[in-house]
C-alpha atoms as a PDB file:
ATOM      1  CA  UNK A   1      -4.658  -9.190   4.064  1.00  0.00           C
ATOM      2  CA  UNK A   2      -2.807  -7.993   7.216  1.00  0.00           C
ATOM      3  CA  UNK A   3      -2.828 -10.423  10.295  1.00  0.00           C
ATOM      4  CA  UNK A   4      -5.532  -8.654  12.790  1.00  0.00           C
ATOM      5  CA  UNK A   5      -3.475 -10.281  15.770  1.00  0.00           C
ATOM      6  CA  UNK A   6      -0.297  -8.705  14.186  1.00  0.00           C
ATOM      7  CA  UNK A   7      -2.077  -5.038  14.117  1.00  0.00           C
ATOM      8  CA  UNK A   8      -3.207  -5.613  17.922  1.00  0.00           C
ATOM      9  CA  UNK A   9       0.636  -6.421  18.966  1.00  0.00           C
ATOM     10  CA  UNK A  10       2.251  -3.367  16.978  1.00  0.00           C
ATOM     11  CA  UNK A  11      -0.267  -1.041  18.470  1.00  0.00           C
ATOM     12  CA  UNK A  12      -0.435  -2.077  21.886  1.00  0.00           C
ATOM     13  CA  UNK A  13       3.905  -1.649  21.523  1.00  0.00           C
ATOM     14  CA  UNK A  14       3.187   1.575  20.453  1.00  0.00           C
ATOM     15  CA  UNK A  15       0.519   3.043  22.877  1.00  0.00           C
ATOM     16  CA  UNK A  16       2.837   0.989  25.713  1.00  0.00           C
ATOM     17  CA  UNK A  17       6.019   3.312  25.032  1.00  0.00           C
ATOM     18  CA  UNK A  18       4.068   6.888  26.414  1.00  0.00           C
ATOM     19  CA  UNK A  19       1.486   7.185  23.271  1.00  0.00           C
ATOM     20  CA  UNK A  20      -1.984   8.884  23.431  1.00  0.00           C
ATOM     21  CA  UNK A  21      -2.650   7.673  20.069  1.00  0.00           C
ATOM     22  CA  UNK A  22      -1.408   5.365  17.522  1.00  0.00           C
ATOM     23  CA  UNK A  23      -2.303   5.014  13.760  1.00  0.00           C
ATOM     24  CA  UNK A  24      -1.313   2.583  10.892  1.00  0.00           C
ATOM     25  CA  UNK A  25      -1.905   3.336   7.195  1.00  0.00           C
ATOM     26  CA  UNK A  26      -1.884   0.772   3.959  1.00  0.00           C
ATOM     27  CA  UNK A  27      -1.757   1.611   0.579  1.00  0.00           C
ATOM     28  CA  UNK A  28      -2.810   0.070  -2.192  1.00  0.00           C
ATOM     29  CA  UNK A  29      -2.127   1.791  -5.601  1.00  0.00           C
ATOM     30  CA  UNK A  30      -2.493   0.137  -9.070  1.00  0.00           C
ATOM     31  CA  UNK A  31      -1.273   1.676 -12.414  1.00  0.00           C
ATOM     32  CA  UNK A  32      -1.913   0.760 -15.987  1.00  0.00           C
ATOM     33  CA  UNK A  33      -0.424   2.457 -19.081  1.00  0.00           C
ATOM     34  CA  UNK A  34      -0.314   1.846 -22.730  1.00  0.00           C
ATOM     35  CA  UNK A  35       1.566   3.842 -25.487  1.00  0.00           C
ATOM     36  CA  UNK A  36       0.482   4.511 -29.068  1.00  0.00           C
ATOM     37  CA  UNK A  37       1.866   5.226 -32.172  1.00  0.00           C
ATOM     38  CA  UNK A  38       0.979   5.098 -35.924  1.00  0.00           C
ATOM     39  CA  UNK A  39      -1.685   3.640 -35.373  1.00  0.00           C
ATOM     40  CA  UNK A  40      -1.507   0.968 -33.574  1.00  0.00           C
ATOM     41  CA  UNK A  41      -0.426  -0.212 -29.295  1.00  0.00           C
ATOM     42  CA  UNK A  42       3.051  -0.125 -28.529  1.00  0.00           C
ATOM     43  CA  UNK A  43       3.215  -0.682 -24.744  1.00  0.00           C
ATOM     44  CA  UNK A  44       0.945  -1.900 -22.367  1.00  0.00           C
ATOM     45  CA  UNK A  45       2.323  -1.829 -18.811  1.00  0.00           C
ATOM     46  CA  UNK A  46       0.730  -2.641 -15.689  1.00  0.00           C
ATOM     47  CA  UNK A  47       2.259  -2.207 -11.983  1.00  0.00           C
ATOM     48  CA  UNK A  48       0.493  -2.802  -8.473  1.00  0.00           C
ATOM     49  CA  UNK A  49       2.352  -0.678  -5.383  1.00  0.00           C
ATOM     50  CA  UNK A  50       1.105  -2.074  -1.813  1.00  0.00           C
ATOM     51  CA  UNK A  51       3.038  -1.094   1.425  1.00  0.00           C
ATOM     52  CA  UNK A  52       2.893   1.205   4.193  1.00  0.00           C
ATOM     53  CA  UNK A  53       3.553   5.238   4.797  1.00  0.00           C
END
């Protein structure tokens, strides 16, 4: 979770400087994999990627 009073500051910083408009984006991507062979599991990975654009 991402501090509201954090979001306010950046974005009054940013529409202070000249900007009309101002915009932030999160991301929040999880991944899961496995691999097979003969029969049987031979990799099960797992990966979370959180951050901004």
């Amino acid at each position: 979770m991402v501090d509201k009073q954090l979001l306010k500051e950046v974005l009054g910083v940013a529409l202070s400087n000249g900007g009309d408009f101002a915009d932030i984006f999160f991301r929040r991507k999880t991944k899961h994999g496995h691999r097979h062979g003969a029969g049987r599991i031979e990799r099960v990975n797992s990966g979370l990627d959180a951050g901004q654009v």
